[in-house]
N, C-alpha and C. Protein backbone atom coordinates (compact mmCIF):
# COMPACT_ATOMS: atom_id res chain seq x y z
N UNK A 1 13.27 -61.88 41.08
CA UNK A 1 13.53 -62.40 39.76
C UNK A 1 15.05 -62.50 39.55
N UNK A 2 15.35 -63.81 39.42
CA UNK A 2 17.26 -63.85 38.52
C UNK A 2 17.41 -63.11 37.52
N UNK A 3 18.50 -62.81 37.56
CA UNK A 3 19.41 -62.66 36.55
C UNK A 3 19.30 -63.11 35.15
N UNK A 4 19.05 -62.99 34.31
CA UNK A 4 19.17 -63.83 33.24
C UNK A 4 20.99 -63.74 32.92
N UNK A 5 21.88 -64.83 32.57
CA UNK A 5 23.07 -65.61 32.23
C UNK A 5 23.45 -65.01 30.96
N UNK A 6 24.76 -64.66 30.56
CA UNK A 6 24.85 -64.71 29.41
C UNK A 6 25.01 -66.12 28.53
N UNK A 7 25.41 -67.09 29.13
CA UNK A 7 24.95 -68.38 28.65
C UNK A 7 24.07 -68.48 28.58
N UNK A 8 22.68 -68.14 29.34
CA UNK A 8 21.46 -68.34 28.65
C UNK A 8 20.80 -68.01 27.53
N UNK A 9 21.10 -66.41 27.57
CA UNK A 9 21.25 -65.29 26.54
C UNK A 9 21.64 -66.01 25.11
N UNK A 10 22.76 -66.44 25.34
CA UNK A 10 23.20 -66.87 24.00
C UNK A 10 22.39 -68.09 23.42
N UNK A 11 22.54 -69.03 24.12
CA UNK A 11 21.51 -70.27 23.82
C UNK A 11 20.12 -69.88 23.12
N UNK A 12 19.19 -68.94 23.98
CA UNK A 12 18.19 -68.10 23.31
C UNK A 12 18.56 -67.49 22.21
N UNK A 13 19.44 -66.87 22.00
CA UNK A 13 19.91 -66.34 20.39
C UNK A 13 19.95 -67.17 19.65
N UNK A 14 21.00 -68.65 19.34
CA UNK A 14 20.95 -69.61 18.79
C UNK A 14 20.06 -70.19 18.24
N UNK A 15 19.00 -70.32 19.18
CA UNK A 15 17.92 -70.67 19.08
C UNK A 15 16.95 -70.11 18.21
N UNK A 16 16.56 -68.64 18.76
CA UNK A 16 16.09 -68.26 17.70
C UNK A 16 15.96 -67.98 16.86
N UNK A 17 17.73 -68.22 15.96
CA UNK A 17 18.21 -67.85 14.43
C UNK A 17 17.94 -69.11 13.88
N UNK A 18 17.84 -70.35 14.69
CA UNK A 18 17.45 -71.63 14.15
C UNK A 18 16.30 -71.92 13.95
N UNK A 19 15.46 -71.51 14.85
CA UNK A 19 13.92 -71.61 14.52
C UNK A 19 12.99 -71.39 13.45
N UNK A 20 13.33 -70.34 12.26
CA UNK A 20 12.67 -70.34 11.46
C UNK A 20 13.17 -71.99 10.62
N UNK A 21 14.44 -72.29 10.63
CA UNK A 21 14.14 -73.43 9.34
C UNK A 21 14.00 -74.67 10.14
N UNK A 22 13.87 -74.51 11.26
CA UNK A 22 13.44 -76.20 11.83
C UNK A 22 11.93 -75.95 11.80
N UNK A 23 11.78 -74.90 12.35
CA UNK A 23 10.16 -74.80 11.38
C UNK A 23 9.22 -74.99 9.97
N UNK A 24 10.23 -74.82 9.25
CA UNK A 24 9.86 -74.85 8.15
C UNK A 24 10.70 -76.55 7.72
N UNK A 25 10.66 -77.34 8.30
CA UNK A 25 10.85 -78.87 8.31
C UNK A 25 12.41 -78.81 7.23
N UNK A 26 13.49 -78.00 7.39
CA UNK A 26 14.53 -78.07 6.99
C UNK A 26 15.21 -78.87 7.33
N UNK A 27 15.57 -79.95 7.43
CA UNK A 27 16.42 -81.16 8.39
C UNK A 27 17.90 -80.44 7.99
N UNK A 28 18.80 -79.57 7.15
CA UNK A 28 19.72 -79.57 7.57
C UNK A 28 20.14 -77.78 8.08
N UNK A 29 19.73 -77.79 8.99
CA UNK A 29 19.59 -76.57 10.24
C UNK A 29 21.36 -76.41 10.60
N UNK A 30 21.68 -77.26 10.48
CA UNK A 30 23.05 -77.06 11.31
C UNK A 30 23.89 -76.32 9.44
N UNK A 31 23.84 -76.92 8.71
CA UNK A 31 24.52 -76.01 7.59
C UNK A 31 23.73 -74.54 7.55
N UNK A 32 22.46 -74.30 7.54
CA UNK A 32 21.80 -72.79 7.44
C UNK A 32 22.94 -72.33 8.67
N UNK A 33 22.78 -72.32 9.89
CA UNK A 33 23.96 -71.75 10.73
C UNK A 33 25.20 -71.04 10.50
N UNK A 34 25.61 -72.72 9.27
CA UNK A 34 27.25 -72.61 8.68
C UNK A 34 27.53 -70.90 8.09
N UNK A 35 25.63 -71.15 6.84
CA UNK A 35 25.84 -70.28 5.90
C UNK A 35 25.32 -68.48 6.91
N UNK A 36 24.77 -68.82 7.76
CA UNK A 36 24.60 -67.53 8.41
C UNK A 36 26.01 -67.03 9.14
N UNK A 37 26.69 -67.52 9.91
CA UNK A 37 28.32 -67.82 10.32
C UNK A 37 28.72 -66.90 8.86
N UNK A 38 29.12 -67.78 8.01
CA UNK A 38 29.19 -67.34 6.33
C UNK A 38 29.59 -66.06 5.83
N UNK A 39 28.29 -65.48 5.98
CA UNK A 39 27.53 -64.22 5.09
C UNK A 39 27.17 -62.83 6.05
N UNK A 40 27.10 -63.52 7.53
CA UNK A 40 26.82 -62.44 8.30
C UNK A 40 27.17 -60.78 8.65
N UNK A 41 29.05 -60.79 7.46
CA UNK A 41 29.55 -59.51 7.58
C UNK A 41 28.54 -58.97 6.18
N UNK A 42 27.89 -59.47 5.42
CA UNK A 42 27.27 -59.21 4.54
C UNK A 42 25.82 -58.22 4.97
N UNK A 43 25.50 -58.50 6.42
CA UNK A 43 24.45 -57.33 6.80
C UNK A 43 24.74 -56.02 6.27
N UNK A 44 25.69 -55.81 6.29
CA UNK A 44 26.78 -54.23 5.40
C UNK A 44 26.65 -54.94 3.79
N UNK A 45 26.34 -54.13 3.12
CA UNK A 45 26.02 -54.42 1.74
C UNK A 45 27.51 -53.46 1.51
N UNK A 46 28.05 -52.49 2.27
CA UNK A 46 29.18 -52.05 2.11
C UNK A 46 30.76 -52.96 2.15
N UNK A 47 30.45 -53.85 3.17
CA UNK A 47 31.55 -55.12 3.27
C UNK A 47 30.73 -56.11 2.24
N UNK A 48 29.88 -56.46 1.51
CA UNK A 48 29.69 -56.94 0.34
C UNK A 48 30.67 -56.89 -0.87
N UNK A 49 30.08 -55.75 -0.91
CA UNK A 49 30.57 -54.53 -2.19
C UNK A 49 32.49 -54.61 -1.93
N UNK A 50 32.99 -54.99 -0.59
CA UNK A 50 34.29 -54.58 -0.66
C UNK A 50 34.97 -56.47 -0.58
N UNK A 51 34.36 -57.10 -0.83
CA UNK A 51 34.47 -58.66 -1.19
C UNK A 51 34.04 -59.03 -2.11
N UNK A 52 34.14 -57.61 -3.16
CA UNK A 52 33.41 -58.18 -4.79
C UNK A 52 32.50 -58.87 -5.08
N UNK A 53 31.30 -58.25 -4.05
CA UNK A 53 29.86 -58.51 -4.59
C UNK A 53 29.64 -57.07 -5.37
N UNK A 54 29.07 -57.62 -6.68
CA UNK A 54 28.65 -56.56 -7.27
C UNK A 54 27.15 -56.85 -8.02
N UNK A 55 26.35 -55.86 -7.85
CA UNK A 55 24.83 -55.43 -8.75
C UNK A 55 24.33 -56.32 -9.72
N UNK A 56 23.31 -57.17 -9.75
CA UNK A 56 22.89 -57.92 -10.80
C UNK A 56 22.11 -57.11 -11.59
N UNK A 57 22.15 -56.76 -12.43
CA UNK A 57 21.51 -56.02 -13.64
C UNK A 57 20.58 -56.76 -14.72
N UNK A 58 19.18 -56.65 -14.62
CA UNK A 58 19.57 -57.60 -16.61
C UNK A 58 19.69 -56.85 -17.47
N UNK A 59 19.55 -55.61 -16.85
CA UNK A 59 20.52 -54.55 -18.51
C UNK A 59 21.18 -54.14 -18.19
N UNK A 60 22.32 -54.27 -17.57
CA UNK A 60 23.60 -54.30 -17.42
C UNK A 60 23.35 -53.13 -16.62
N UNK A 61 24.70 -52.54 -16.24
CA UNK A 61 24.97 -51.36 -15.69
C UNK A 61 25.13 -51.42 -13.81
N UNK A 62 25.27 -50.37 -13.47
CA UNK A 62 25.36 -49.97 -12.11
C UNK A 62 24.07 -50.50 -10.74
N UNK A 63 22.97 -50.83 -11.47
CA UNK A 63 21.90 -50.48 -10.30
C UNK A 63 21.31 -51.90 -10.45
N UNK A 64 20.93 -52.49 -9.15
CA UNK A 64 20.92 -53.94 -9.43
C UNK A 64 19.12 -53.30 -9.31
N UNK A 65 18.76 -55.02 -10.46
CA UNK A 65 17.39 -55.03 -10.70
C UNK A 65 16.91 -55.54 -9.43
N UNK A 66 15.31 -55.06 -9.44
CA UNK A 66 14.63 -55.60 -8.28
C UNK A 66 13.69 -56.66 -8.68
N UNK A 67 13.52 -57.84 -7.61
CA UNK A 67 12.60 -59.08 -8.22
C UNK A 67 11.35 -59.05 -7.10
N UNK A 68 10.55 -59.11 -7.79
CA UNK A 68 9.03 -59.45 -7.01
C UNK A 68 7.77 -59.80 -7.86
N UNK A 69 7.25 -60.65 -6.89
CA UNK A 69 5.45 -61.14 -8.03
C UNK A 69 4.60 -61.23 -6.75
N UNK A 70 3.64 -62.28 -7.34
CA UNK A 70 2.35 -62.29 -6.70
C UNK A 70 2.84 -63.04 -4.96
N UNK A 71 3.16 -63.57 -5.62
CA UNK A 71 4.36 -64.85 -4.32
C UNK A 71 4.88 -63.89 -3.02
N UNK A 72 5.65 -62.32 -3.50
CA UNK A 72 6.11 -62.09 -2.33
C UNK A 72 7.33 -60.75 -3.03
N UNK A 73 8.11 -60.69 -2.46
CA UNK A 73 8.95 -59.69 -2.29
C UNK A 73 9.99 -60.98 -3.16
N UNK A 74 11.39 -60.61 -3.22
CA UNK A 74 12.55 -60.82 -3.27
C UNK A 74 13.91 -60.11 -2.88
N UNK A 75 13.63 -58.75 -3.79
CA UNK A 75 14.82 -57.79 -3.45
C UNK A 75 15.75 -57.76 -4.29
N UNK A 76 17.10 -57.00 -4.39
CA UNK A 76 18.41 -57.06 -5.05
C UNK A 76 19.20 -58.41 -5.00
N UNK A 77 20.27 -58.38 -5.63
CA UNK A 77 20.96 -59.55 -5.63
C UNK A 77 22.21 -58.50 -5.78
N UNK A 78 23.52 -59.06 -4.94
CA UNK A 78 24.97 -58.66 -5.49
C UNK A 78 25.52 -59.79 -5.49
N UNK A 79 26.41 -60.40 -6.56
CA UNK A 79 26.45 -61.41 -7.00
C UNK A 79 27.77 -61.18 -7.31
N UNK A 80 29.32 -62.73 -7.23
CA UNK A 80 29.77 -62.79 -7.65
C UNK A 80 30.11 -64.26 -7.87
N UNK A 81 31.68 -65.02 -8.15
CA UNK A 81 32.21 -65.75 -8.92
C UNK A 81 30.87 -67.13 -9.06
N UNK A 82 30.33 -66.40 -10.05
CA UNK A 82 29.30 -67.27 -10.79
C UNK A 82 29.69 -68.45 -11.84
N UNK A 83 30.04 -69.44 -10.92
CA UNK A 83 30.56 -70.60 -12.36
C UNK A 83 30.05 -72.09 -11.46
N UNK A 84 30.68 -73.14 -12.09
CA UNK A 84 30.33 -74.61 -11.69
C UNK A 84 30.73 -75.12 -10.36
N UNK A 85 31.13 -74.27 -9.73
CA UNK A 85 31.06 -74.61 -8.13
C UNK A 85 29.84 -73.88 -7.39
N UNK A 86 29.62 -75.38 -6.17
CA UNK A 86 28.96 -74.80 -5.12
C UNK A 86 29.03 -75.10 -3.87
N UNK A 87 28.88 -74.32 -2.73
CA UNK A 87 29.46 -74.24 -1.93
C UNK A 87 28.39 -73.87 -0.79
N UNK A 88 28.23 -74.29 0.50
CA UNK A 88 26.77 -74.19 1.31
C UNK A 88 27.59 -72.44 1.97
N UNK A 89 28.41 -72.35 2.51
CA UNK A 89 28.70 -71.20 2.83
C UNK A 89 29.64 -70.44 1.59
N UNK A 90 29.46 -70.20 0.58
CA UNK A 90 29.99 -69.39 -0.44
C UNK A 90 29.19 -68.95 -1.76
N UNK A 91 28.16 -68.80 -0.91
CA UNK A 91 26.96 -68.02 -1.81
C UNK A 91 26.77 -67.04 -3.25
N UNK A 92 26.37 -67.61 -4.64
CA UNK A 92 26.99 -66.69 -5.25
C UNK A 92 26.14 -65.16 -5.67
N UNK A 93 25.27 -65.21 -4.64
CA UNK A 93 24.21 -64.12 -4.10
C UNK A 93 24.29 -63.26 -3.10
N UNK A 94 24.09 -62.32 -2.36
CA UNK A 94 23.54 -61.84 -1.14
C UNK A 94 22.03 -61.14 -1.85
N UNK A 95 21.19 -61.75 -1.22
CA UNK A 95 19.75 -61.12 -1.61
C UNK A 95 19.35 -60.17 -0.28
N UNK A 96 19.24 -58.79 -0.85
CA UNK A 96 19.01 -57.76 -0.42
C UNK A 96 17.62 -57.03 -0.55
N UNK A 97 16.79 -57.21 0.45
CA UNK A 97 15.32 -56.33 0.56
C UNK A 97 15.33 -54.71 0.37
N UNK A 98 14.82 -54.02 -0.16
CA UNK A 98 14.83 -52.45 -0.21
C UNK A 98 13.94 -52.22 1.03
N UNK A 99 14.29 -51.16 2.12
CA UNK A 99 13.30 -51.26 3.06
C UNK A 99 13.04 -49.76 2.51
N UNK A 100 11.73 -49.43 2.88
CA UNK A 100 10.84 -47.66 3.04
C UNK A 100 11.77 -47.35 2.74
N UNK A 101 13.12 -47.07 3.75
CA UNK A 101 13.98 -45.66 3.63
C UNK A 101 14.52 -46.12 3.11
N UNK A 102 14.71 -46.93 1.68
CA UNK A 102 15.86 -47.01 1.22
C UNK A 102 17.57 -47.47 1.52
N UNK A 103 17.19 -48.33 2.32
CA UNK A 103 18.12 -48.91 3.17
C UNK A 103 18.70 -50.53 2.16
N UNK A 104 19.45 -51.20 2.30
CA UNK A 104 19.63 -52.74 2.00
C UNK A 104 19.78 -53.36 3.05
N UNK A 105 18.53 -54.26 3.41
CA UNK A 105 18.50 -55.58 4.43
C UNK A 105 18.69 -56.94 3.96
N UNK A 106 19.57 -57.34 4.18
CA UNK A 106 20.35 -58.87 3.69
C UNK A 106 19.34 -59.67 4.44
N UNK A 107 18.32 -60.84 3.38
CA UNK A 107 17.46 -61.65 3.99
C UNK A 107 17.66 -62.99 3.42
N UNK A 108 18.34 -62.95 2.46
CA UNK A 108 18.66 -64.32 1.64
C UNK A 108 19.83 -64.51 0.83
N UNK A 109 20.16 -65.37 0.94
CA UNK A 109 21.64 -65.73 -0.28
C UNK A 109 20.87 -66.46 -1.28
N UNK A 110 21.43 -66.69 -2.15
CA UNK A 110 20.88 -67.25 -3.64
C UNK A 110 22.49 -68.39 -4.40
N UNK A 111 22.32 -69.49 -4.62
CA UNK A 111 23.35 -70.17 -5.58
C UNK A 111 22.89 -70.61 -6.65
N UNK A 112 23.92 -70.07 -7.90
CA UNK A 112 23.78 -69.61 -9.06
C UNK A 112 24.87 -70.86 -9.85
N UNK A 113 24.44 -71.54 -10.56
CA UNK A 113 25.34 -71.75 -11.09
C UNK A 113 25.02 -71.95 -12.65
N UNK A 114 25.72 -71.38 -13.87
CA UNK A 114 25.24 -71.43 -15.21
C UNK A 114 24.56 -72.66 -16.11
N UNK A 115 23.38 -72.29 -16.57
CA UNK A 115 23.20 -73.51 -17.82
C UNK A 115 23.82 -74.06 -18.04
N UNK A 116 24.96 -73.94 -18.99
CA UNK A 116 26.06 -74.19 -19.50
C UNK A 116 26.78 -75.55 -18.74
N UNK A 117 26.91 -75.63 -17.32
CA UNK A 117 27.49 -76.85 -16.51
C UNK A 117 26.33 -77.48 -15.80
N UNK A 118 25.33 -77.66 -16.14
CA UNK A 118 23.92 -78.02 -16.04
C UNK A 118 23.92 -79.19 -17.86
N UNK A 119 23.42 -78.41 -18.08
CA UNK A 119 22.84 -79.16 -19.43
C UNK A 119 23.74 -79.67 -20.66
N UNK A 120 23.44 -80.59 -21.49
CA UNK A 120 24.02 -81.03 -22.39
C UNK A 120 23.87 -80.56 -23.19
N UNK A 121 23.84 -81.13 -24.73
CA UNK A 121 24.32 -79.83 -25.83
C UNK A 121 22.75 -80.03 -26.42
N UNK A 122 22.02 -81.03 -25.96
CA UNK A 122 20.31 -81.08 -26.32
C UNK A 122 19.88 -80.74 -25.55
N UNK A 123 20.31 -80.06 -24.40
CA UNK A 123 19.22 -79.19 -23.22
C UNK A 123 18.82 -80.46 -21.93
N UNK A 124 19.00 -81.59 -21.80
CA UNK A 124 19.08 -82.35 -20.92
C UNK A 124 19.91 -82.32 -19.64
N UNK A 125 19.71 -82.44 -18.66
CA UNK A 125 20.08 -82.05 -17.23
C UNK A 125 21.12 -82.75 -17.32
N UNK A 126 22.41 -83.12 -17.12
CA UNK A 126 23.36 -83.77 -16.91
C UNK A 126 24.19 -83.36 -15.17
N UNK A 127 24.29 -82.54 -14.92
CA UNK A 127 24.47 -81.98 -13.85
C UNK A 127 24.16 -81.69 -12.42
N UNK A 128 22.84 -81.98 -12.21
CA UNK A 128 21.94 -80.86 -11.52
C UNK A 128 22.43 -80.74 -10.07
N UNK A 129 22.79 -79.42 -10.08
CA UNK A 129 23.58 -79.18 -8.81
C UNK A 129 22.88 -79.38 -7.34
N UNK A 130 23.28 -79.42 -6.27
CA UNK A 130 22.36 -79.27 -5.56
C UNK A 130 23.37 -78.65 -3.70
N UNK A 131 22.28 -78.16 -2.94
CA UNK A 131 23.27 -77.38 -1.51
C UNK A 131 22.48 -77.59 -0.39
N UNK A 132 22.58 -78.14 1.01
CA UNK A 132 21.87 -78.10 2.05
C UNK A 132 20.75 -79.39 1.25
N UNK A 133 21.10 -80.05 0.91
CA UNK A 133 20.02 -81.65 0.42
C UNK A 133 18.82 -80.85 -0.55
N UNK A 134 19.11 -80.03 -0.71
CA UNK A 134 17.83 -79.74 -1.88
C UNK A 134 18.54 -79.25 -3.79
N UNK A 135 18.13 -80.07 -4.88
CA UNK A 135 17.96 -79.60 -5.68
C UNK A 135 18.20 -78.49 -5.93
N UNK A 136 18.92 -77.62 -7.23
CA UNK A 136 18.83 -76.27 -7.90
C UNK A 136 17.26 -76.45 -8.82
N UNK A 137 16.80 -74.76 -9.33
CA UNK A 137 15.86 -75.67 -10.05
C UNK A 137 16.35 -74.29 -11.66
N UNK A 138 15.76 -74.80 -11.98
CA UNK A 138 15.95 -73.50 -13.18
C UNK A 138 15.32 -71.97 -13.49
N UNK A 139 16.19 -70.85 -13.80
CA UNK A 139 15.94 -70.24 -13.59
C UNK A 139 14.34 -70.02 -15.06
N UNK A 140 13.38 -69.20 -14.38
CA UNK A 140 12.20 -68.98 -15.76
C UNK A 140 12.43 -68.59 -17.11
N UNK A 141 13.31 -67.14 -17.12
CA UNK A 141 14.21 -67.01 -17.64
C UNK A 141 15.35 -66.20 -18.21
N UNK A 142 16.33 -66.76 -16.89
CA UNK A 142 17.84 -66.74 -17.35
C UNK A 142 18.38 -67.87 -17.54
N UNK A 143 19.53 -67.93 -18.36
CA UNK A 143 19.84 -68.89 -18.26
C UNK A 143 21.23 -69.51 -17.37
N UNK A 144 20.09 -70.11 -16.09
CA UNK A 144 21.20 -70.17 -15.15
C UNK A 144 20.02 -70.95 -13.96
N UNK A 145 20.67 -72.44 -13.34
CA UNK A 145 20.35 -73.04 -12.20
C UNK A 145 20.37 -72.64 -10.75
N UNK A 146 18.99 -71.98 -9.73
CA UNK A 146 19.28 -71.44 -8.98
C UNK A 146 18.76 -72.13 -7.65
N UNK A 147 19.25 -71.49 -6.52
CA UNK A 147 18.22 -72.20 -5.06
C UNK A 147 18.62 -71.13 -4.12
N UNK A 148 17.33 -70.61 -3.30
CA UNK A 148 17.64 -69.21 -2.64
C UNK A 148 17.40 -70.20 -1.37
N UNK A 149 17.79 -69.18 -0.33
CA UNK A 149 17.86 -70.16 1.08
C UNK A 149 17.71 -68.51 1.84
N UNK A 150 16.53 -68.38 2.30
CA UNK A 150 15.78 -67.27 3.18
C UNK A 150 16.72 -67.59 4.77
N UNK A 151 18.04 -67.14 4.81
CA UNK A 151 19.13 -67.71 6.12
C UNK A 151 18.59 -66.14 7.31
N UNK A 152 18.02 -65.09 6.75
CA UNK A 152 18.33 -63.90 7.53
C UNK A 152 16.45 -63.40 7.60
N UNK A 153 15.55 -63.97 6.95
CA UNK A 153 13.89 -63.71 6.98
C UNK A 153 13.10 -65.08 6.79
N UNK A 154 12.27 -65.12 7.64
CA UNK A 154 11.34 -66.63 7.98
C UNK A 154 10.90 -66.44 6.30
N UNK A 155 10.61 -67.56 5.37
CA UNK A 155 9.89 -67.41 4.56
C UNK A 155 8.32 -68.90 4.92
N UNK A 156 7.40 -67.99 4.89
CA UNK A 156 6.04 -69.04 5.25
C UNK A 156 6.15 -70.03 3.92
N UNK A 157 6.52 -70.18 2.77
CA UNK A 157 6.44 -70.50 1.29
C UNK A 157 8.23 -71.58 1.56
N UNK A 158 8.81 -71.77 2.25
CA UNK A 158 9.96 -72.34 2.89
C UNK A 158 11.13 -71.87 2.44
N UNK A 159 12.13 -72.33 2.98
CA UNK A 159 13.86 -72.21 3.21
C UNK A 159 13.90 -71.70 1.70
N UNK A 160 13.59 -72.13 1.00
CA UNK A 160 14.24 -72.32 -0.34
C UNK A 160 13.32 -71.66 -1.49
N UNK A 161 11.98 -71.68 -1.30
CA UNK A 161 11.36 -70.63 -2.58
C UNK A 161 11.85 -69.61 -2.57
N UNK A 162 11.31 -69.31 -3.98
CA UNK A 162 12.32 -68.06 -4.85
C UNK A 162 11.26 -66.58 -3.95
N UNK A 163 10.12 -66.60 -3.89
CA UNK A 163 9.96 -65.72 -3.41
C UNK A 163 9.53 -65.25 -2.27
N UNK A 164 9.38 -63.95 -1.23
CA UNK A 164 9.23 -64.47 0.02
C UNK A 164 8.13 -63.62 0.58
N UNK A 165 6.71 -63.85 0.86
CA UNK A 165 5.92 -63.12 1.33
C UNK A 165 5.88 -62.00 2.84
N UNK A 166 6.41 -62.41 3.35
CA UNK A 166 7.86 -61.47 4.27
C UNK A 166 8.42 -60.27 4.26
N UNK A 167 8.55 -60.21 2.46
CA UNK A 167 9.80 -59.26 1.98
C UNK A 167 8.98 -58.53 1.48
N UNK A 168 9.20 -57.26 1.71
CA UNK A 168 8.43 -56.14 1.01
C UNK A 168 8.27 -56.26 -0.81
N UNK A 169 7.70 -54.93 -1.60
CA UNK A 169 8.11 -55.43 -2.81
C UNK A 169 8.97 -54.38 -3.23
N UNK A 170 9.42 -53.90 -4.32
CA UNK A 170 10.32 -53.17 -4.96
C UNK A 170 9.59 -51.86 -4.96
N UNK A 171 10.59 -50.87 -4.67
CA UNK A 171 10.16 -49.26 -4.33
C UNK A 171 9.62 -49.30 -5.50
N UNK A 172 8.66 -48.11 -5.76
CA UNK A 172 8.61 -47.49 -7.08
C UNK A 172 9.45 -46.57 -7.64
């Protein structure tokens, strides 16, 4: 039996960080890359935290809320410069899974950008942002235009739903 190459090696890696969204009929595979490239020092929720990602709360404070439904898991969010830009690698998310031990596993980024540069002063879309060829859609309710992109966990529900059957759900 050969050797296996580290050129081969790598090609196989490539490959298989690409495979979940050419699977999931993503035609733009080569930006998910960009944004994995991106976000990847973000596996450390500690190098997060030290690039001013900080805790999404909806009652404010220290401990970021956890999101999950019937759909799937979601996880934490640390979130920063949340305004009218968007950007395929400048995520204004890192979505973070709680594993058993209490650990943070980075499985998704999330882009956020406010109502406010969305809608007109009668609530009509004037704006609608969009990253990687897909639409933002609105959040249920916050008020704020979002699109998650599953770059670090296959989601069966695709690239871009909000929630991910994959992802565990929120500790008790």
């Amino acid at each position: 039996m050969k050797k296996t190459s580290a050129l081969t090696m790598a090609a196989l890696a490539v490959a298989l960080l690409t495979a979940p969204a050419l699977a999931q009929g993503d035609r733009a595979w080569g930006e998910v890359d960009d944004v994995r490239v991106a976000t990847g020092a973000y596996h450390s929720l500690d190098a997060a935290i030290a690039d001013g990602f900080v805790p999404f709360s909806v009652e404010g404070g220290d401990v970021a809320t956890c999101f999950e439904s019937e759909a799937g898991g979601m996880g934490v969010h640390y979130v920063r410069n949340i305004d009218d830009t968007v950007s395929a690698t400048d995520p204004e998310a890192m979505v973070y899974e709680i594993t058993p031990d209490g650990q943070h596993r980075l499985v998704a980024v999330e882009y956020i950008v406010p109502q406010e540069f969305v809608e007109g002063e009668d609530g009509e879309v004037v704006a609608l942002p969009s990253v990687m060829g897909h639409d933002f859609h609105k959040h249920s309710t916050l008020p704020v235009y979002i699109l998650h992109a599953w770059v670090w966990e296959a989601n069966p529900d695709g690239m871009h739903a909000d929630f991910n059957p994959n992802v565990s759900g929120c500790p008790a």
